[in-house]
Protein backbone atom coordinates (compact mmCIF):
# COMPACT_ATOMS: atom_id res chain seq x y z
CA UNK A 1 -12.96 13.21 6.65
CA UNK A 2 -10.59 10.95 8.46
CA UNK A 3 -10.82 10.24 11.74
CA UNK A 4 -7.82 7.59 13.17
CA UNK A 5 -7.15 6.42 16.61
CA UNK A 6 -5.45 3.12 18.20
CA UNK A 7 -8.10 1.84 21.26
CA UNK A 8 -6.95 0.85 24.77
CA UNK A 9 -6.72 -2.36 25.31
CA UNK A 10 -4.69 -3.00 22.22
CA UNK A 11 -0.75 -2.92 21.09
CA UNK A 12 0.52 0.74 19.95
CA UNK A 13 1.51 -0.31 16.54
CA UNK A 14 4.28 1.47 14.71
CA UNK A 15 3.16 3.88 12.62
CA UNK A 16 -0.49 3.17 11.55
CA UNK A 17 -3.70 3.11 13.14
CA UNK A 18 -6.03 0.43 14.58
CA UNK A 19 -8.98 2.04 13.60
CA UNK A 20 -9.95 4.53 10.42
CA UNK A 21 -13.22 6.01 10.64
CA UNK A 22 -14.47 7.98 7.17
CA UNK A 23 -17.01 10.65 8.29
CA UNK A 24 -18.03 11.88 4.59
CA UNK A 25 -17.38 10.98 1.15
CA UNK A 26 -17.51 8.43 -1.35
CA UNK A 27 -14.92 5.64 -1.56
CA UNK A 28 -12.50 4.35 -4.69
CA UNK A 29 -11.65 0.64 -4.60
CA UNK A 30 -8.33 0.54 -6.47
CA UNK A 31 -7.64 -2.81 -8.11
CA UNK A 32 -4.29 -4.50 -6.59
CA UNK A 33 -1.07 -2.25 -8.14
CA UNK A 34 1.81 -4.45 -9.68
CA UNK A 35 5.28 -3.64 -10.24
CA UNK A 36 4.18 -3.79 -14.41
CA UNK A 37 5.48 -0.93 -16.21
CA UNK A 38 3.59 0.70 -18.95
CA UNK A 39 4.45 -2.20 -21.42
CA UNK A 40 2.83 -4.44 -18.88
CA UNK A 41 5.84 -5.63 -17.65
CA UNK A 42 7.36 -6.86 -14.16
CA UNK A 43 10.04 -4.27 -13.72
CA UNK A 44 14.00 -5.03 -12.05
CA UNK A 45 16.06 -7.92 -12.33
CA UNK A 46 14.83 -11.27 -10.57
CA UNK A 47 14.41 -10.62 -6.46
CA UNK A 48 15.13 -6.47 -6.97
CA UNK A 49 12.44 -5.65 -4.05
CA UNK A 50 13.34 -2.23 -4.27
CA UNK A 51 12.59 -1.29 -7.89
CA UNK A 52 9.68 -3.20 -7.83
CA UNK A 53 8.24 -1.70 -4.44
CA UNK A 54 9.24 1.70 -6.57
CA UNK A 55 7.52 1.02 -9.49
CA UNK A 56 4.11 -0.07 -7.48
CA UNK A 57 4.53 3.35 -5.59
CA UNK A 58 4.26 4.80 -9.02
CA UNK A 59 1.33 3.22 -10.27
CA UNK A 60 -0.56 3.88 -6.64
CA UNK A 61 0.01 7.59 -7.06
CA UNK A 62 -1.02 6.91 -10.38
CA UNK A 63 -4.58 5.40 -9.91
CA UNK A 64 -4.74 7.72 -6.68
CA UNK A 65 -4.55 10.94 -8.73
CA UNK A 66 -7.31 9.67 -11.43
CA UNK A 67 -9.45 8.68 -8.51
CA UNK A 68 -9.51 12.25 -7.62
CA UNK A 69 -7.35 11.30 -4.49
CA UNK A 70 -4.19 11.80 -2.43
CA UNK A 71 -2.16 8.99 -0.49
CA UNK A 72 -4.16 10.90 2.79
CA UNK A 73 -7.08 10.22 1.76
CA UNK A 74 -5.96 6.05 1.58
CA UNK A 75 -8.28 4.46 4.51
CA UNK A 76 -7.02 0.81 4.30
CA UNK A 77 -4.17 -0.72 2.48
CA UNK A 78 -2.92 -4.14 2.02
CA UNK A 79 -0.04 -4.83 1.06
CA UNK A 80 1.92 -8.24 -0.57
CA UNK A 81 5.17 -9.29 -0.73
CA UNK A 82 6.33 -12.24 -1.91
CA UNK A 83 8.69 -13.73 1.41
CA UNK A 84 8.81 -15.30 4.35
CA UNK A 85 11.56 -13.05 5.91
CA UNK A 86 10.53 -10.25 8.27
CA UNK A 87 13.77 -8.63 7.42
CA UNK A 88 12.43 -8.52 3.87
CA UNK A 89 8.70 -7.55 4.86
CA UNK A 90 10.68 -4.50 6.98
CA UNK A 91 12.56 -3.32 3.84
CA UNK A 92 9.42 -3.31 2.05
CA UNK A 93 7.68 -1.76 5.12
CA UNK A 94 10.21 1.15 5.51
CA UNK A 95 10.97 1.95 1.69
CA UNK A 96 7.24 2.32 1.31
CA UNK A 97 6.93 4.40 4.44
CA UNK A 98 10.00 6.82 3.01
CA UNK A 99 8.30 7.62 -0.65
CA UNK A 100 5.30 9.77 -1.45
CA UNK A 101 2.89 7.29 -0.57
CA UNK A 102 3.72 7.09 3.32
CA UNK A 103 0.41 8.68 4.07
CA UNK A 104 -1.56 5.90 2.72
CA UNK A 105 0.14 3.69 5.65
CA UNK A 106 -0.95 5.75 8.34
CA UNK A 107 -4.61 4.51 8.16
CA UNK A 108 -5.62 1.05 8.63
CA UNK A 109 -2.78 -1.07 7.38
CA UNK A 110 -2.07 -5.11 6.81
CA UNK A 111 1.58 -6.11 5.42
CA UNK A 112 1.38 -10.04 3.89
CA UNK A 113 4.09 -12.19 3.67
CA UNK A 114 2.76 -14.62 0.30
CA UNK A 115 4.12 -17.87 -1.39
CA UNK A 116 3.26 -16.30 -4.78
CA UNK A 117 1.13 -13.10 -6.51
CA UNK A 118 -0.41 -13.34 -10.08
CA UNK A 119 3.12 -12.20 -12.73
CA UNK A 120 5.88 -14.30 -12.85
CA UNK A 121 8.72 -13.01 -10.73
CA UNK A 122 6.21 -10.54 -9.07
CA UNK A 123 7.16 -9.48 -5.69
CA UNK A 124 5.13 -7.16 -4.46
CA UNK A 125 1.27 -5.63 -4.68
CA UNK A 126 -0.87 -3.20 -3.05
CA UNK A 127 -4.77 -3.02 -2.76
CA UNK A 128 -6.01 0.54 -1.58
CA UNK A 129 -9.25 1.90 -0.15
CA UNK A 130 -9.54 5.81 -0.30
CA UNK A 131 -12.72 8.44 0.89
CA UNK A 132 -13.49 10.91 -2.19
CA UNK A 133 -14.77 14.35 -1.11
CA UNK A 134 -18.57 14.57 -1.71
């Protein structure tokens, strides 16, 4: 259903694709995915990337699974953290690329470096795009 490639005349990026081409199915537009817990609230102490890139890996395996979809079937993620740092971005970048979700990444990918997201003390989000089989 999938079909991802990187095109000449562009950079080889590091571990997603340029391009992602869906050749059947429907697609799910998942809402951004907070680090709330089920309470509705912002999870870790103050600045703790980690838990809260943890907890928003949760909920996007979460809303993946009752969209009738895997983290393979993600065609085009976005994802927000709230610094300026590339060594921060990185973290971000690499924890989410070591949990259950890595697969989403693989496909068409943007990481965002933001002054600010919606909760107070929020650090991170992610918006995903998946293909449904027919």
């Amino acid at each position: 259903m999938l079909q991802k490639f990187n095109p000449p005349g562009v950079h080889d990026p590091a571990g997603y694709s340029h391009v992602t081409i869906t050749t059947a199915g429907r697609l799910a537009h998942l809402a951004g995915q907070c680090p709330l817990d089920l309470g509705g609230s912002v999870v870790g102490e103050p600045g703790d990337y980690d838990a809260q890139t943890d907890q928003v890996i949760a909920n996007c395996l979460a809303v993946l699974a009752a969209a009738g979809a895997k983290p393979d079937a993600v065609v085009r993620s976005i994802i927000y953290v709230v610094s300026a740092d590339s060594a921060v971005l990185a973290a971000v970048w690499d924890r989410l690329n070591a949990s259950p979700l890595a697969a989403a990444f693989t496909t068409a990918s943007t990481l965002l470096g933001v002054t600010a997201l919606g909760y107070g003390g929020q650090l991170v989000e992610i918006d995903l795009t998946a293909v449904l089989a027919d």
